[in-house]
C-alpha atoms as a PDB file:
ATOM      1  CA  UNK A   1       0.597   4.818  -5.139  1.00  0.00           C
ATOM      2  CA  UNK A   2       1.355   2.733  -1.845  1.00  0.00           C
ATOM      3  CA  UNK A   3       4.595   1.312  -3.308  1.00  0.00           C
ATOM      4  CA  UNK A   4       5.510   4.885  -4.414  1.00  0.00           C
ATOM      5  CA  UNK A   5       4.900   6.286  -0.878  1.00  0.00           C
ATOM      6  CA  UNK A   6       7.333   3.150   0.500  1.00  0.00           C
ATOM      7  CA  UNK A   7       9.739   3.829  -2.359  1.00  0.00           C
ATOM      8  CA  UNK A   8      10.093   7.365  -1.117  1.00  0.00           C
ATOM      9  CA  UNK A   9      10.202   6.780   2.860  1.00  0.00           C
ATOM     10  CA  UNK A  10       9.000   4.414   5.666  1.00  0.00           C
ATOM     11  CA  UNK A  11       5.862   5.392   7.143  1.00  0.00           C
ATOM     12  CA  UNK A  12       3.298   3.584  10.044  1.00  0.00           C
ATOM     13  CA  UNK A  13       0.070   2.569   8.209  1.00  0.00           C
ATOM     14  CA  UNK A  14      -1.708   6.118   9.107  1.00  0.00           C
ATOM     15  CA  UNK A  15       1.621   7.954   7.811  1.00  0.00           C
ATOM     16  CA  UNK A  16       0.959   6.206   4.728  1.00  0.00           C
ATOM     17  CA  UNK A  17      -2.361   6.595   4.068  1.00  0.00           C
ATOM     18  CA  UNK A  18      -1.842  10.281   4.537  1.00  0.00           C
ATOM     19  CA  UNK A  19       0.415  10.565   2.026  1.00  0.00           C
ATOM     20  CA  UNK A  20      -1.561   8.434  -0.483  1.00  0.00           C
ATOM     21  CA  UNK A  21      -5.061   9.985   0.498  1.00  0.00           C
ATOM     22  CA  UNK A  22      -5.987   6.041   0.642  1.00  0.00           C
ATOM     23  CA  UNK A  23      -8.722   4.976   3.189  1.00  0.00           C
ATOM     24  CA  UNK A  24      -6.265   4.118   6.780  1.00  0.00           C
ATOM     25  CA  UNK A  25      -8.596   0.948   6.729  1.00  0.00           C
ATOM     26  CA  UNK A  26      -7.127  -0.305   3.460  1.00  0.00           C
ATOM     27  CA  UNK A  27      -3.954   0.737   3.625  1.00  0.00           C
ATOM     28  CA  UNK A  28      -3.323  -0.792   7.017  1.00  0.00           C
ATOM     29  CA  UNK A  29      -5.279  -4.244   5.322  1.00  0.00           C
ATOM     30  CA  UNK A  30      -2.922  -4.165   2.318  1.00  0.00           C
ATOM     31  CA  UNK A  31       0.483  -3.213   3.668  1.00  0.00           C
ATOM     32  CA  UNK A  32      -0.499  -6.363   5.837  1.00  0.00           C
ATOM     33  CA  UNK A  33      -1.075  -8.880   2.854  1.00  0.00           C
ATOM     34  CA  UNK A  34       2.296  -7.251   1.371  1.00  0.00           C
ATOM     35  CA  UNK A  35       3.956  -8.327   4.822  1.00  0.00           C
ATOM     36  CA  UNK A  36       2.466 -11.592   4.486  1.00  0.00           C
ATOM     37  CA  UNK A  37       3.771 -11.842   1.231  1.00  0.00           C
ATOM     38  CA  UNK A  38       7.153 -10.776   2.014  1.00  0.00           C
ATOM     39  CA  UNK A  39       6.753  -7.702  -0.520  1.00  0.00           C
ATOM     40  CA  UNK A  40       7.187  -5.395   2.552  1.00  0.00           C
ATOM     41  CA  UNK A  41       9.133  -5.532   5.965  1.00  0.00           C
ATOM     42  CA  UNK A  42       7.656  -4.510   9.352  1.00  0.00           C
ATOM     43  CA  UNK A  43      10.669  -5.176  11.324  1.00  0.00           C
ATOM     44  CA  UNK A  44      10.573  -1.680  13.295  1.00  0.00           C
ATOM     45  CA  UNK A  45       8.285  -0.504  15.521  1.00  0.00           C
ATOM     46  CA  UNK A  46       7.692   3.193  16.923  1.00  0.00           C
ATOM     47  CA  UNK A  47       5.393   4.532  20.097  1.00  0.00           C
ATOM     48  CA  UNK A  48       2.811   7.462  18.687  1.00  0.00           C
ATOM     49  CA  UNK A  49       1.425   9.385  21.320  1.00  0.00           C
ATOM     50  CA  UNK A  50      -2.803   8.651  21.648  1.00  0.00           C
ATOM     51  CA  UNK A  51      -1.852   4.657  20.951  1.00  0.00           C
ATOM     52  CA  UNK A  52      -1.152   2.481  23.632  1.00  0.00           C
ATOM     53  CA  UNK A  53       0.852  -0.617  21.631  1.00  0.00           C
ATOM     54  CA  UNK A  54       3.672   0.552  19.466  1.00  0.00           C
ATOM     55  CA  UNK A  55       3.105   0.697  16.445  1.00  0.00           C
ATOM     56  CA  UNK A  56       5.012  -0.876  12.632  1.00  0.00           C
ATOM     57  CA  UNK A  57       7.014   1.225  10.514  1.00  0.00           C
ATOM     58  CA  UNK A  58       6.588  -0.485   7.450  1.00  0.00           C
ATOM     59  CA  UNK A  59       9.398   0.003   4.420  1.00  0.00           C
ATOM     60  CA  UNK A  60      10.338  -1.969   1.071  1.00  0.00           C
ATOM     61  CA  UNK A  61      12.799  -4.879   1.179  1.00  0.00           C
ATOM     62  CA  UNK A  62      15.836  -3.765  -1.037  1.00  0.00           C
ATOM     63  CA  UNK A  63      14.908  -6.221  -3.384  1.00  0.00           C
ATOM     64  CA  UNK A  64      11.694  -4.699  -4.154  1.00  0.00           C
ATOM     65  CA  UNK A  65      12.565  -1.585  -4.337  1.00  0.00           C
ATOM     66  CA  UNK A  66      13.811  -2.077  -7.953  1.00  0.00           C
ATOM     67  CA  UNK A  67      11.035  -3.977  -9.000  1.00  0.00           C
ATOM     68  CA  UNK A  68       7.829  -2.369 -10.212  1.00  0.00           C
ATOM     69  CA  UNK A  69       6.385  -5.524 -10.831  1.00  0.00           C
ATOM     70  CA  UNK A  70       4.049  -5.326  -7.804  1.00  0.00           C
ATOM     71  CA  UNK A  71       1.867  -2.334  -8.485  1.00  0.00           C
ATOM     72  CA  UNK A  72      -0.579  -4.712  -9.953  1.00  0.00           C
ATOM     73  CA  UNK A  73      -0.661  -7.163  -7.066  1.00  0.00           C
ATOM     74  CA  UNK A  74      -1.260  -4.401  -4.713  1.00  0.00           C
ATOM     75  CA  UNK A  75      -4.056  -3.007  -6.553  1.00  0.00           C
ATOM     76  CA  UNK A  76      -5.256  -6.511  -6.479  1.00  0.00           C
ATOM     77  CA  UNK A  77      -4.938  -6.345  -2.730  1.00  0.00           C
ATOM     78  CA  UNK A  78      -6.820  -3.138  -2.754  1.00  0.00           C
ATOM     79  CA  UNK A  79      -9.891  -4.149  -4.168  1.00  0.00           C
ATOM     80  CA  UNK A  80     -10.229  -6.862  -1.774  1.00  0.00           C
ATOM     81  CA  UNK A  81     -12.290  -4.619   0.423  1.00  0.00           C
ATOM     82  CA  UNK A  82     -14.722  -3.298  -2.290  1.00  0.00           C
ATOM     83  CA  UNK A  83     -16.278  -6.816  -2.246  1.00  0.00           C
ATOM     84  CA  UNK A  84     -17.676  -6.691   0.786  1.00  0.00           C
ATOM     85  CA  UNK A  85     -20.114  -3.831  -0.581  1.00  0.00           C
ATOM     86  CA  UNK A  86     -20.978   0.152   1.380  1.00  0.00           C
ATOM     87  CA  UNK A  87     -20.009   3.354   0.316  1.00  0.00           C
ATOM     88  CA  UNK A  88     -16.663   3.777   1.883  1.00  0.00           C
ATOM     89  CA  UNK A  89     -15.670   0.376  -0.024  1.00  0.00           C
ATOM     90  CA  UNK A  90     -16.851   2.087  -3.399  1.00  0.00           C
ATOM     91  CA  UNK A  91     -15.253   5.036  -2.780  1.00  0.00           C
ATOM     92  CA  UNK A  92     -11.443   2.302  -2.183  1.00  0.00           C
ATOM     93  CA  UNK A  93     -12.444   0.465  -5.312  1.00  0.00           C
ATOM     94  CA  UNK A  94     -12.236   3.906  -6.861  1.00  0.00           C
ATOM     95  CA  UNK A  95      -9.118   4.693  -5.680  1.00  0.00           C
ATOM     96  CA  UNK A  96      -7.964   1.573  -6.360  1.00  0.00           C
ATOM     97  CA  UNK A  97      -8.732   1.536  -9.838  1.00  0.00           C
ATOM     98  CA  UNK A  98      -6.970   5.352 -10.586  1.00  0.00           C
ATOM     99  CA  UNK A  99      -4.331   3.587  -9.056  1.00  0.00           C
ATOM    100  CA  UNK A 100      -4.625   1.049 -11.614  1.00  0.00           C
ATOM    101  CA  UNK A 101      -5.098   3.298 -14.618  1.00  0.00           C
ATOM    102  CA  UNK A 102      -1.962   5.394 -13.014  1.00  0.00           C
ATOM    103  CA  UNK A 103       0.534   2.334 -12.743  1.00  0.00           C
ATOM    104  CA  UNK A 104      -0.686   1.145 -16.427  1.00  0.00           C
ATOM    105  CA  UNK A 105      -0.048   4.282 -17.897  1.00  0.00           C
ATOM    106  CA  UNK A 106       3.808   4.630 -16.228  1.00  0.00           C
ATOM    107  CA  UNK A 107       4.399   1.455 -16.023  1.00  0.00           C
ATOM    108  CA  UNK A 108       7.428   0.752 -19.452  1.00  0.00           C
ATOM    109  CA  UNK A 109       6.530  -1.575 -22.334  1.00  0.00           C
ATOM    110  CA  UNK A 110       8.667  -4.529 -21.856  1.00  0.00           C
ATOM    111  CA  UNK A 111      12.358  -5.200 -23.797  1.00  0.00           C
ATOM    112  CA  UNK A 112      12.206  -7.651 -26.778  1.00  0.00           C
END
């Protein structure tokens, strides 16, 4: 769902998770790791009024952009904060694993 939300536009971390109805926690924790990664770029960054540092616009490399291959390491980076136990981290496991379920389901059978 994150890499569908990138795929469409750039967004800051709360822009994301608005459009994903993911936790602002996670998403902010995951589009990190992706950064980290190198699965995402951060490279712009935008003032929003009520925050005093400006903030990342985070987008896609072109590269990834064509590959749907990393839907299952971000759902792997979503579940991350599940571990650490509470309610709020159920309710992101949850979300991660529709996400799951949802990327399975669209993602194509491989070419022999």
């Amino acid at each position: 769902m994150l890499v569908k939300a990138l795929q469409e536009a750039p967004g800051t971390s709360r822009e994301l998770a608005q459009r994903t109805g993911i936790a602002q926690r996670v998403t902010m924790y995951t589009l990190a790791d992706m950064v980290r990664a190198g699965d995402v770029d951060s490279t712009q960054r935008v003032r929003r009024p009520g925050v005093k540092r400006p903030v990342p616009v985070y987008a896609l490399p072109a590269a990834v952009e064509a590959d749907a291959g990393h839907v299952a390491l971000v759902d792997a980076w979503m579940r991350q904060p599940a571990a650490s136990g509470g309610q709020r981290a159920l309710r992101d496991r949850q979300v991660a694993e529709n996400l799951a379920d949802a990327a399975a389901a669209s993602t194509p059978a491989p070419r022999p």
